[in-house]
C-alpha atoms as a PDB file:
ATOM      1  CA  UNK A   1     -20.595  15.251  17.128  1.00  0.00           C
ATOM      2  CA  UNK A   2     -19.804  18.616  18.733  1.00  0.00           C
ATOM      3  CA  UNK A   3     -16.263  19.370  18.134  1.00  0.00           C
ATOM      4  CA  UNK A   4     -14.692  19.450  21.327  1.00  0.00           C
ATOM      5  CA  UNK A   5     -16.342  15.534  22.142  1.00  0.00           C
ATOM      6  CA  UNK A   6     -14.401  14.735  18.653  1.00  0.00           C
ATOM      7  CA  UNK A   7     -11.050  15.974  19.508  1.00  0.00           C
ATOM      8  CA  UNK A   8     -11.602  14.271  22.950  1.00  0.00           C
ATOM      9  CA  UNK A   9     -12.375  10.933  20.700  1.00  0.00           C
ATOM     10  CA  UNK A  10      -9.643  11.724  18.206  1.00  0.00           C
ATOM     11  CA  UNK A  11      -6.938  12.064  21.470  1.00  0.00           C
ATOM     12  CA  UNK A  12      -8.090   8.978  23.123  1.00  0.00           C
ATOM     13  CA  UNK A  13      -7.948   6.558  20.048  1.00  0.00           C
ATOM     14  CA  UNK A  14      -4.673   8.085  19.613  1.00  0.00           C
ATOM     15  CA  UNK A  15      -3.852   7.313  23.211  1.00  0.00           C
ATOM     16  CA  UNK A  16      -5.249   3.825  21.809  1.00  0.00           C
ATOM     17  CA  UNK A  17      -3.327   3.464  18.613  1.00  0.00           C
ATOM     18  CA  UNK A  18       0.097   4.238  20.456  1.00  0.00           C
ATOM     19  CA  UNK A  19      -0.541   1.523  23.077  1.00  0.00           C
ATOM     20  CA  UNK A  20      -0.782  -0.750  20.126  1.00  0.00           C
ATOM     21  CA  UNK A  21       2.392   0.310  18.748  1.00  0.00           C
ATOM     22  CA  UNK A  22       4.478   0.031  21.893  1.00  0.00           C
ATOM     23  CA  UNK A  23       3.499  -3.128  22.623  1.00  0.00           C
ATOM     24  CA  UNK A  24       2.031  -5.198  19.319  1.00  0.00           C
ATOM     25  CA  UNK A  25       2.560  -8.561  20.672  1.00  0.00           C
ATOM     26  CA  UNK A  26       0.112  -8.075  23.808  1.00  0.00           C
ATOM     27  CA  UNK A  27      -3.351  -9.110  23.151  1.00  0.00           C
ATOM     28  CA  UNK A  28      -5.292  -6.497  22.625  1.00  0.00           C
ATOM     29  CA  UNK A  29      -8.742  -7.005  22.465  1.00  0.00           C
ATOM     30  CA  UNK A  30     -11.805  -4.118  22.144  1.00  0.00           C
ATOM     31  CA  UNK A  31     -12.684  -4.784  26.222  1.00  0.00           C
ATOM     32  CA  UNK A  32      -9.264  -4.064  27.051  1.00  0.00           C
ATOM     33  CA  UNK A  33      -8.646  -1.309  24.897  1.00  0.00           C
ATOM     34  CA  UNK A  34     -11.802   0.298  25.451  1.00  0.00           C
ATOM     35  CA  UNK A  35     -11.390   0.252  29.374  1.00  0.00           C
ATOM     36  CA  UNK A  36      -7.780   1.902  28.252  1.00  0.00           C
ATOM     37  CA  UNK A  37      -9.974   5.049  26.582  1.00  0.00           C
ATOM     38  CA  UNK A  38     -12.677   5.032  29.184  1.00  0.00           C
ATOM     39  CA  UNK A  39     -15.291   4.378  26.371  1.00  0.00           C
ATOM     40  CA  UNK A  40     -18.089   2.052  26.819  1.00  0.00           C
ATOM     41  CA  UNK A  41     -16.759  -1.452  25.141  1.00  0.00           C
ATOM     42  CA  UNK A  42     -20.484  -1.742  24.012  1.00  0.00           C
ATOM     43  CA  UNK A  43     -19.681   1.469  21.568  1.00  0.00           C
ATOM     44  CA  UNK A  44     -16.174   1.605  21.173  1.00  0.00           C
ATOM     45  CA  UNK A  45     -15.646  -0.377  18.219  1.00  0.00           C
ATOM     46  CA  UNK A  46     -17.965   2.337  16.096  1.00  0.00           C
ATOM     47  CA  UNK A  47     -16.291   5.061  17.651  1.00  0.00           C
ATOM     48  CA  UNK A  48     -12.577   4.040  16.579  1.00  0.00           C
ATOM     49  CA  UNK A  49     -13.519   2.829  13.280  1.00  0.00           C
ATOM     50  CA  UNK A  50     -15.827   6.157  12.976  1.00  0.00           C
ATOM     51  CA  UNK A  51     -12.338   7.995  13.534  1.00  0.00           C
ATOM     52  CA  UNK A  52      -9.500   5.455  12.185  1.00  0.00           C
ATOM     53  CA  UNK A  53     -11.458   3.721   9.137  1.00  0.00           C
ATOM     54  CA  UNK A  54     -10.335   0.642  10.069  1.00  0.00           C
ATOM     55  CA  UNK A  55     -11.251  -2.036  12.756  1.00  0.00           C
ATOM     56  CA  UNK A  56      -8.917  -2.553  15.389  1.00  0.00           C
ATOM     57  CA  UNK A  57      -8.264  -6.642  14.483  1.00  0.00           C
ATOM     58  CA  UNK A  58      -7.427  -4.879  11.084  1.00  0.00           C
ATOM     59  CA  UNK A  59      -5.082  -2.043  13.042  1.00  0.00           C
ATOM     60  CA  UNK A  60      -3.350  -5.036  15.538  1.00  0.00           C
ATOM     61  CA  UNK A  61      -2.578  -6.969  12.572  1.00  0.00           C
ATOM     62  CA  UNK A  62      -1.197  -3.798  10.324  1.00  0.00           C
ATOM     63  CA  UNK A  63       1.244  -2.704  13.347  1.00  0.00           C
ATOM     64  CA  UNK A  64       2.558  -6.185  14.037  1.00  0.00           C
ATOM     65  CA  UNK A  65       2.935  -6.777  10.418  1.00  0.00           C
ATOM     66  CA  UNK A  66       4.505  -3.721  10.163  1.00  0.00           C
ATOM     67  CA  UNK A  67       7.037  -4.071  12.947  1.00  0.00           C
ATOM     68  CA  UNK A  68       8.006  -7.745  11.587  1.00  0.00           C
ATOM     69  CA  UNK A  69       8.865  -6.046   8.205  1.00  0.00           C
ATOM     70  CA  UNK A  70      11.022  -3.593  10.127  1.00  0.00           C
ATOM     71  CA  UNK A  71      12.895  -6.813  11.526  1.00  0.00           C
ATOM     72  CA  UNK A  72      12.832  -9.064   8.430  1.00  0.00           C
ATOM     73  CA  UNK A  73      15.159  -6.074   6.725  1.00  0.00           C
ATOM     74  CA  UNK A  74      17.775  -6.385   9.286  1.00  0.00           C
ATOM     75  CA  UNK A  75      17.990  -9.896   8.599  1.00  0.00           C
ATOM     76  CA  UNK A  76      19.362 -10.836  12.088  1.00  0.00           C
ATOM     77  CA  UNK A  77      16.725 -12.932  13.516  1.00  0.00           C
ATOM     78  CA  UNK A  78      15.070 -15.703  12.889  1.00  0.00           C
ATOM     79  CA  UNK A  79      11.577 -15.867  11.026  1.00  0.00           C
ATOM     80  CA  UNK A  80      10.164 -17.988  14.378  1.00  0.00           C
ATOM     81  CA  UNK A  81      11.650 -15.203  16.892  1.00  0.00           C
ATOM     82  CA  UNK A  82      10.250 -12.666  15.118  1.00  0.00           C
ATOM     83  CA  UNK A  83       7.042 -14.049  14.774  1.00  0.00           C
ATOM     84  CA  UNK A  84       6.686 -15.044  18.793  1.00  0.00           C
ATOM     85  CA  UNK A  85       8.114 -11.305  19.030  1.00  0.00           C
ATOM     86  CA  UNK A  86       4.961  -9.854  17.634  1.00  0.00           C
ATOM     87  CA  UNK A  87       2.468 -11.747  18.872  1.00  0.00           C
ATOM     88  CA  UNK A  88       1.638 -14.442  16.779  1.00  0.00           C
ATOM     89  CA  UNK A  89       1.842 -18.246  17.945  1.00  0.00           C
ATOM     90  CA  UNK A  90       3.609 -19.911  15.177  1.00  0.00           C
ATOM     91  CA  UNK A  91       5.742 -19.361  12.053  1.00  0.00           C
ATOM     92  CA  UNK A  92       3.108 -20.875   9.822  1.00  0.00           C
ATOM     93  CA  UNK A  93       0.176 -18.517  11.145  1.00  0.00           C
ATOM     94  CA  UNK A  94       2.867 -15.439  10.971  1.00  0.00           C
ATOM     95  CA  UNK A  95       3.985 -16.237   7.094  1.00  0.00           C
ATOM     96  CA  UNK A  96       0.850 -17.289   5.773  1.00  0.00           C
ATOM     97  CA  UNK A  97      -0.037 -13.286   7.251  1.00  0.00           C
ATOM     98  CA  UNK A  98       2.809 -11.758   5.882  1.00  0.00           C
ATOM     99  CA  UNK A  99       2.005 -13.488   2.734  1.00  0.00           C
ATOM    100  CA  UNK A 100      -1.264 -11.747   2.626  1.00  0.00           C
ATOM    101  CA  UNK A 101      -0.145  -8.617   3.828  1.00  0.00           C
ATOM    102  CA  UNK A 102       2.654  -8.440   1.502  1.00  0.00           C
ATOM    103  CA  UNK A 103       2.628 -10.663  -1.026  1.00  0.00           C
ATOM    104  CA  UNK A 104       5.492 -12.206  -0.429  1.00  0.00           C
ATOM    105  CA  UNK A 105       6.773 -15.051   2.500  1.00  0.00           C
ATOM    106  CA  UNK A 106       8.888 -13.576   5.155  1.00  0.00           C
ATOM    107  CA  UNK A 107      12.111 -15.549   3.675  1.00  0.00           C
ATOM    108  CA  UNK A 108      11.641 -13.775   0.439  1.00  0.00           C
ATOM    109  CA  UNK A 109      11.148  -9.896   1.573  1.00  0.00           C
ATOM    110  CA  UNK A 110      13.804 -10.617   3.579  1.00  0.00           C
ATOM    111  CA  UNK A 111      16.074 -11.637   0.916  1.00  0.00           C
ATOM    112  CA  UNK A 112      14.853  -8.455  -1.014  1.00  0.00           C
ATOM    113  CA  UNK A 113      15.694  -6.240   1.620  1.00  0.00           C
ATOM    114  CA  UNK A 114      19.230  -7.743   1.294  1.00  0.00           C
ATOM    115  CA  UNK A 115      19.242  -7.031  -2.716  1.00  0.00           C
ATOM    116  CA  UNK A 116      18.074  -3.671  -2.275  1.00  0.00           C
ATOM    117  CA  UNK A 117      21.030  -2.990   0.272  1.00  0.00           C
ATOM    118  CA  UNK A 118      23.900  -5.268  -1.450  1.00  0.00           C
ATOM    119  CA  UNK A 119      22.541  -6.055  -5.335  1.00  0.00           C
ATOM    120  CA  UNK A 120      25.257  -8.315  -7.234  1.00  0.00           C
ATOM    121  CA  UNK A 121      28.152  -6.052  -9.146  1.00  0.00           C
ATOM    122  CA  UNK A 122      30.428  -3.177  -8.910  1.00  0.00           C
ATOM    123  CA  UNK A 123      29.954  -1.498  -5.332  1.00  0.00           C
ATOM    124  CA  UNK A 124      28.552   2.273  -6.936  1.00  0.00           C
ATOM    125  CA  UNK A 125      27.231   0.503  -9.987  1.00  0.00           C
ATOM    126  CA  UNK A 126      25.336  -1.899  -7.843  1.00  0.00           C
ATOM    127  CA  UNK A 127      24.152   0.596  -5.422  1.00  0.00           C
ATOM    128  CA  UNK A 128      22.627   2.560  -7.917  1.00  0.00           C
ATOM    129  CA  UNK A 129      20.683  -0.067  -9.949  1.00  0.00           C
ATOM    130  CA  UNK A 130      17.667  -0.740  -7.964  1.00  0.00           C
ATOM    131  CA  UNK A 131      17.015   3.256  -7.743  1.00  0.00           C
ATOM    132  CA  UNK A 132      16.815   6.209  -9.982  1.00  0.00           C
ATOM    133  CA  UNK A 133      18.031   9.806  -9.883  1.00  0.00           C
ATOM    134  CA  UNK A 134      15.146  11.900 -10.089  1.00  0.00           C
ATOM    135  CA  UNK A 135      15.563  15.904 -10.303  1.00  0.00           C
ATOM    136  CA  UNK A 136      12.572  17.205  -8.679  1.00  0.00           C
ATOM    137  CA  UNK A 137      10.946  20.941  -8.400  1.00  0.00           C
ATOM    138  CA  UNK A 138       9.681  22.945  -6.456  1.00  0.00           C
ATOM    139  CA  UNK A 139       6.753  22.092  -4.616  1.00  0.00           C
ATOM    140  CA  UNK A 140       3.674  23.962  -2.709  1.00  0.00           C
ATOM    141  CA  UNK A 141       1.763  21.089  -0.808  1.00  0.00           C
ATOM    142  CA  UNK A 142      -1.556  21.251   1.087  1.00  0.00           C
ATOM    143  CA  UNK A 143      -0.709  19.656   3.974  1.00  0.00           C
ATOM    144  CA  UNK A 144      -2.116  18.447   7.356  1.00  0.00           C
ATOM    145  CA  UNK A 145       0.895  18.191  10.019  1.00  0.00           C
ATOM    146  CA  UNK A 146       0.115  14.924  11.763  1.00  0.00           C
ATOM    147  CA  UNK A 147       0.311  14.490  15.399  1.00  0.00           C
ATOM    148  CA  UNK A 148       0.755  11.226  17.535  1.00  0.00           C
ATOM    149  CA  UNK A 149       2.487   7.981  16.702  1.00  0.00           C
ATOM    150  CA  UNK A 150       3.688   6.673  13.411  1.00  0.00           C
ATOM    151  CA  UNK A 151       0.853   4.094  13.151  1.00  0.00           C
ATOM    152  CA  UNK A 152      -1.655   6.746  13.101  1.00  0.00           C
ATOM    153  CA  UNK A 153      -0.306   8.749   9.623  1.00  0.00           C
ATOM    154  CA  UNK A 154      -3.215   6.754   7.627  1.00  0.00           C
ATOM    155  CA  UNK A 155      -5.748   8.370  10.068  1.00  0.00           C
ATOM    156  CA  UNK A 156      -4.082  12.122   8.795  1.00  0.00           C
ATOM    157  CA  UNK A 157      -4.312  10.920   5.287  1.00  0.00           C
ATOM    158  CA  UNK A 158      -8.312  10.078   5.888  1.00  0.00           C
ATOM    159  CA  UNK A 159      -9.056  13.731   7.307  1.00  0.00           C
ATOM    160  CA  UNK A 160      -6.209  15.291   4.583  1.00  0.00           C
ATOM    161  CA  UNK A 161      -9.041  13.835   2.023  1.00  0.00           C
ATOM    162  CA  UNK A 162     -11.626  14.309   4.023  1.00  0.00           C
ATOM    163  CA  UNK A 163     -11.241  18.054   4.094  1.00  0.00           C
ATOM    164  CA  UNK A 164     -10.262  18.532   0.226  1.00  0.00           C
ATOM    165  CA  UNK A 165     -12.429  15.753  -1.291  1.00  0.00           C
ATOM    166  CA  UNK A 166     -15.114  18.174  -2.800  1.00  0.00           C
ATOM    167  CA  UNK A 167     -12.721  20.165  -4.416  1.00  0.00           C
ATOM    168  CA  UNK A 168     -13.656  20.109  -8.208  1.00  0.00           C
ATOM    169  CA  UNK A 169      -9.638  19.989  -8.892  1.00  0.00           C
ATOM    170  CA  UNK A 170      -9.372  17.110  -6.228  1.00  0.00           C
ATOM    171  CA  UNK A 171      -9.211  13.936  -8.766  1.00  0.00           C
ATOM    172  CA  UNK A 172      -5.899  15.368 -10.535  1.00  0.00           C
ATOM    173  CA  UNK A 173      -4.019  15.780  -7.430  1.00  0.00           C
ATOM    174  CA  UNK A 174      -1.577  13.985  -5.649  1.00  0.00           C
ATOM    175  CA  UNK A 175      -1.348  12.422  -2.163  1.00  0.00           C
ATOM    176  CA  UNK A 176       2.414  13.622  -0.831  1.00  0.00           C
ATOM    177  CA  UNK A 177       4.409  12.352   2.742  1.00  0.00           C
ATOM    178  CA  UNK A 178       6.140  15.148   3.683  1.00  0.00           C
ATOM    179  CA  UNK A 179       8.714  13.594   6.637  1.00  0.00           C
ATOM    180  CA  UNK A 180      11.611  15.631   8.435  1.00  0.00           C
ATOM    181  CA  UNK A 181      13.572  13.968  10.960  1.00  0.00           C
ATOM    182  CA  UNK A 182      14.186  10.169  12.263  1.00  0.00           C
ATOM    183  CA  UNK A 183      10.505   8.237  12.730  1.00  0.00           C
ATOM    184  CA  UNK A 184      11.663   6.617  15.970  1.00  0.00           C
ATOM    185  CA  UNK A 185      12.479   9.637  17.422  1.00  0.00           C
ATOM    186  CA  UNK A 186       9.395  11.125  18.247  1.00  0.00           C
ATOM    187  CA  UNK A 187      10.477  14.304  19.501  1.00  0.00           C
ATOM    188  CA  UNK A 188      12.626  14.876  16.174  1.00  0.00           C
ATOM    189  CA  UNK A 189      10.674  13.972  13.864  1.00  0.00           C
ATOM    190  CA  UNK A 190       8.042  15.477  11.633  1.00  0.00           C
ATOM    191  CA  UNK A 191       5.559  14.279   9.156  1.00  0.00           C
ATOM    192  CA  UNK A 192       3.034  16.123   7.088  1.00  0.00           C
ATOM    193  CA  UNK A 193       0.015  14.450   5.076  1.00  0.00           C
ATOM    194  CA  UNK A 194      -0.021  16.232   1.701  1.00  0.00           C
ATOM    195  CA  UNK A 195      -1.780  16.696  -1.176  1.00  0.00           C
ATOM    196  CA  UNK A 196      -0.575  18.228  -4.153  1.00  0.00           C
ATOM    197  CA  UNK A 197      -2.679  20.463  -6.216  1.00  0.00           C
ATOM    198  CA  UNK A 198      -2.582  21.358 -10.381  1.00  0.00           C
ATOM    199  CA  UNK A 199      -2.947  24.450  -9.174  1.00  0.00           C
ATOM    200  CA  UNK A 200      -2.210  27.101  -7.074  1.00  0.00           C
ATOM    201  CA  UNK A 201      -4.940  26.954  -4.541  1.00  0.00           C
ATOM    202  CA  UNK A 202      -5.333  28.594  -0.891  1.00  0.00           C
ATOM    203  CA  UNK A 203      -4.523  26.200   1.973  1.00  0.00           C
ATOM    204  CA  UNK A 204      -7.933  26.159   4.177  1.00  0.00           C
ATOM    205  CA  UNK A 205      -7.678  25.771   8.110  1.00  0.00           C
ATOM    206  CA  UNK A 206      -6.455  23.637   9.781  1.00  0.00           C
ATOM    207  CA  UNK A 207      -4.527  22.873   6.730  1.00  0.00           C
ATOM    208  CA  UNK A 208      -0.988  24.838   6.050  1.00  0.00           C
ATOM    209  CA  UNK A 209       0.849  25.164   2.502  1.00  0.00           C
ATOM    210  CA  UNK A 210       4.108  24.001   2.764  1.00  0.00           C
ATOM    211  CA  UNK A 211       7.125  24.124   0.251  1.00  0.00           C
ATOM    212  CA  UNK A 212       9.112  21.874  -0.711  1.00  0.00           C
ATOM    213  CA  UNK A 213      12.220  22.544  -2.563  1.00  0.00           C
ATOM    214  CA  UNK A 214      13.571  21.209  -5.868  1.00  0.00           C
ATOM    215  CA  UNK A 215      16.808  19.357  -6.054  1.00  0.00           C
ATOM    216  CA  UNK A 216      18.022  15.876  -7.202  1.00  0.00           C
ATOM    217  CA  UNK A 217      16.109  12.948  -5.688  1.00  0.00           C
ATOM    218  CA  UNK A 218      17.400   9.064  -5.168  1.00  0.00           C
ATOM    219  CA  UNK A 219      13.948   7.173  -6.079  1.00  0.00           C
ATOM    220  CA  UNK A 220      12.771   3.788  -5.053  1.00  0.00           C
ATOM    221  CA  UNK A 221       9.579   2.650  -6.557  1.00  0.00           C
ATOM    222  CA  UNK A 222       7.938   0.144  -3.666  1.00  0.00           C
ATOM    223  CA  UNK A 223       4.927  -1.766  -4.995  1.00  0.00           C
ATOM    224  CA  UNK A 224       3.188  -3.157  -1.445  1.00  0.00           C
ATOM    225  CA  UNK A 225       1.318  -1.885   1.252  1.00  0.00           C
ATOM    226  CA  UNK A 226       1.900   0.943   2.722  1.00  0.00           C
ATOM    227  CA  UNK A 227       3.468  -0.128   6.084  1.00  0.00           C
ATOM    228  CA  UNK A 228       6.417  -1.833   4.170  1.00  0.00           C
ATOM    229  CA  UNK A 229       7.526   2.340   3.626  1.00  0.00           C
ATOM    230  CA  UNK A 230       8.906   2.624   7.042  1.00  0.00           C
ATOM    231  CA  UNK A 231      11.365  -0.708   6.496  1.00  0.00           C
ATOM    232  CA  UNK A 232      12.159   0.187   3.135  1.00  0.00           C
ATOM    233  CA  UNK A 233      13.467   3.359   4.322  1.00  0.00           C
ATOM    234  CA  UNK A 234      14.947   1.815   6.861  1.00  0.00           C
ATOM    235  CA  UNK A 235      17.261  -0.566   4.281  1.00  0.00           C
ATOM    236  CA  UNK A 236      18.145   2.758   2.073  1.00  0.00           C
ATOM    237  CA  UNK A 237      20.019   4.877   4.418  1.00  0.00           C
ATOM    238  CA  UNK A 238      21.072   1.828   6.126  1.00  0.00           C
ATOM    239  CA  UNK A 239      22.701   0.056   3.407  1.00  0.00           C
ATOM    240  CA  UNK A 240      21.909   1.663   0.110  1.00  0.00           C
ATOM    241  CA  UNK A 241      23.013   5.117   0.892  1.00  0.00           C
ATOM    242  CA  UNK A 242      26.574   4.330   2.354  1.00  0.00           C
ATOM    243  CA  UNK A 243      27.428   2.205  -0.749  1.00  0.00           C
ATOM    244  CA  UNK A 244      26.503   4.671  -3.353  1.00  0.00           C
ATOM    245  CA  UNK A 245      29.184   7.364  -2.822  1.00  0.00           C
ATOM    246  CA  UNK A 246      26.001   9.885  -2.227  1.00  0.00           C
ATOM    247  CA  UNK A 247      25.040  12.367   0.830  1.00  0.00           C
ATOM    248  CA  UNK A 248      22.103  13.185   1.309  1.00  0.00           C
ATOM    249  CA  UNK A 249      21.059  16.631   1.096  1.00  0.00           C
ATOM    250  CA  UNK A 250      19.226  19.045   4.051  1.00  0.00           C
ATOM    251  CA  UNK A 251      15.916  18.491   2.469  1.00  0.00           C
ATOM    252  CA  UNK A 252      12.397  16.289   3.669  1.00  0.00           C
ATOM    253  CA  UNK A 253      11.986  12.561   2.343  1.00  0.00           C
ATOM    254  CA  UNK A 254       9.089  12.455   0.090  1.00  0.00           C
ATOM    255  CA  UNK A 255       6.760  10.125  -0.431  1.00  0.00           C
ATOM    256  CA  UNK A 256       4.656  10.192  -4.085  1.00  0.00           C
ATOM    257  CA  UNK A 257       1.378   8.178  -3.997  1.00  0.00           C
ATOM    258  CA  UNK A 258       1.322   7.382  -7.346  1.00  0.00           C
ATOM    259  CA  UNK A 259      -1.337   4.623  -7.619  1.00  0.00           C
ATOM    260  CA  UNK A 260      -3.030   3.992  -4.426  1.00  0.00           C
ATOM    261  CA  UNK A 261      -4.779   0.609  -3.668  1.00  0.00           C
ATOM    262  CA  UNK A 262      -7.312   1.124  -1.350  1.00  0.00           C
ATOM    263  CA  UNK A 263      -8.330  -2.412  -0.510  1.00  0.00           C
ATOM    264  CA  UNK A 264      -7.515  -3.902   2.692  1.00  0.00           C
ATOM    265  CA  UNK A 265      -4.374  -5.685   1.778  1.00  0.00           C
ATOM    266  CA  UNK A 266      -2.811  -2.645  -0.122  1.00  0.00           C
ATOM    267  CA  UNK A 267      -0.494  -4.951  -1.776  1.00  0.00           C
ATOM    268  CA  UNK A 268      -0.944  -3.508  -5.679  1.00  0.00           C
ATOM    269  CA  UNK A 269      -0.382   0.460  -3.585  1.00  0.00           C
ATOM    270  CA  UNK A 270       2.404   1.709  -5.734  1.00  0.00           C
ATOM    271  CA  UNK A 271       4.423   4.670  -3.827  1.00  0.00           C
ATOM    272  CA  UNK A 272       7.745   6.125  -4.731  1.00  0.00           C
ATOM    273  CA  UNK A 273       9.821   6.614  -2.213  1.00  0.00           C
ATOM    274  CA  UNK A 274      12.675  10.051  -2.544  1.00  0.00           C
ATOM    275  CA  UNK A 275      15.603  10.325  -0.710  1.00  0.00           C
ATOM    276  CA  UNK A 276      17.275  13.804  -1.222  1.00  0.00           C
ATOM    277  CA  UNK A 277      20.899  13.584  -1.928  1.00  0.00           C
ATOM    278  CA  UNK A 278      23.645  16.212  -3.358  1.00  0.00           C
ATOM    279  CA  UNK A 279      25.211  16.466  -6.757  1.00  0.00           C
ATOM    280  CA  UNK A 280      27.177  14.154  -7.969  1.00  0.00           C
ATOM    281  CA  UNK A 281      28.877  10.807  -5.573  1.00  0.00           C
ATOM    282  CA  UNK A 282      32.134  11.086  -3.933  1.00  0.00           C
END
């Protein structure tokens, strides 16, 4: 594929992927979605799993999944309204999904989404339980600066490895999120795909070394797939962070891929989840 025809595929699955995360509940099937790149519905199936790795059933069902996590943490609708809100028919056929995709039934994330905002105890004593303090140096990442929506950061992390998979120093490194800025803004915010290196290496186009620098850390190990991060982060500097007398500190959010599952379900993924904060609480 000559290069210009793939960054002409690359920007219309994008085009594709963000359709699918504006609106997760329509039905999106390959004819429609395919008519929506101008590709040939005959071909466009190989052409957006050629670029995404995934099929787009398997994408639908990851975004909608996804967005009902983000819902399920602010524990203010019901489990039927938010499964009719994301496209699925009935609360049985939505939790038996979740289920699958998680690991655990919409009632019960919820209810640990709760925990992790308001665990039992003393208000700073509780606060802190379900986290650590990590102090964390300096970093110089390898890192891909992703472009388009949210949904599409696994497609970075595919050409991130793509790109420095050959690398003889490649199986003792470690995949890094690199995130700046709110995720539902999109014009604030900024996320890089990284990989971190036992070494000092040279960053190869189109890659670009970025530092990251050391400081004190609040960590939250998640064990779950991978789209649970966004909700997770969601209930920490929604609930967790007010209650435990911390600020947090003029630094990136990190995320440390520390045992990746690369099955469909990613529900044995293990990622730790930093949220920079200063000194000691007030």
């Amino acid at each position: 594929m000559k290069a210009h025809t793939e960054q002409d595929y690359r920007r219309r699955i994008a085009q594709v992927v963000e359709a699918i995360l504006i609106d997760p509940a329509a039905p999106h099937t390959v004819d429609s979605l395919a008519a929506f790149a101008h590709l040939s519905s005959f071909h466009f199936h190989r052409i957006y799993r050629a670029i995404t790795g995934e099929s787009v059933a398997v994408t639908v069902k990851r975004v909608r999944l996804a967005r009902a996590a983000q819902r399920l943490a602010d524990a203010k609708e019901s489990v039927t309204s938010i499964a009719l809100s994301v496209g699925y028919d009935s609360a049985q056929t939505f939790a038996r999904a979740f289920r699958d995709f998680t690991g655990l039934t919409p009632s019960v994330f919820s209810q640990r989404q709760r925990d992790l905002g308001s665990p039992p105890g003393n208000c700073q004593e509780r606060a802190l339980r379900a986290l650590t303090l990590r102090e964390m140096p300096p970093m110089e990442v390898l890192c891909l600066r992703h472009a388009g929506p949210v949904a599409g950061i696994p497609h970075s992390y595919q050409t991130l490895l793509r790109l420095l998979g050959g690398h003889p120093w490649f199986p003792r490194s470690q995949c890094v999120g690199i995130a700046y800025g709110d995720p539902e803004d999109k014009d604030g915010f900024t996320y890089f795909a990284g990989l971190l290196p036992p070494e000092s290496v040279p960053a190869p186009m189109p890659l670009e070394a970025v530092r990251v620098e050391g400081g004190l850390y609040a960590a939250y190990r998640l064990i779950g797939p991978y789209a649970l991060i966004a909700p997770t982060f969601q209930t920490l500097f929604g609930q967790w962070l007010p209650q435990s007398g911390y600020e947090p500190d003029h630094r990136p959010v990190l995320e440390l891929y520390v045992a990746p599952d690369t099955s469909e379900s990613q529900s044995n993924s293990v990622t730790d989840l930093l949220i920079p904060i200063r000194g000691d609480p007030a």
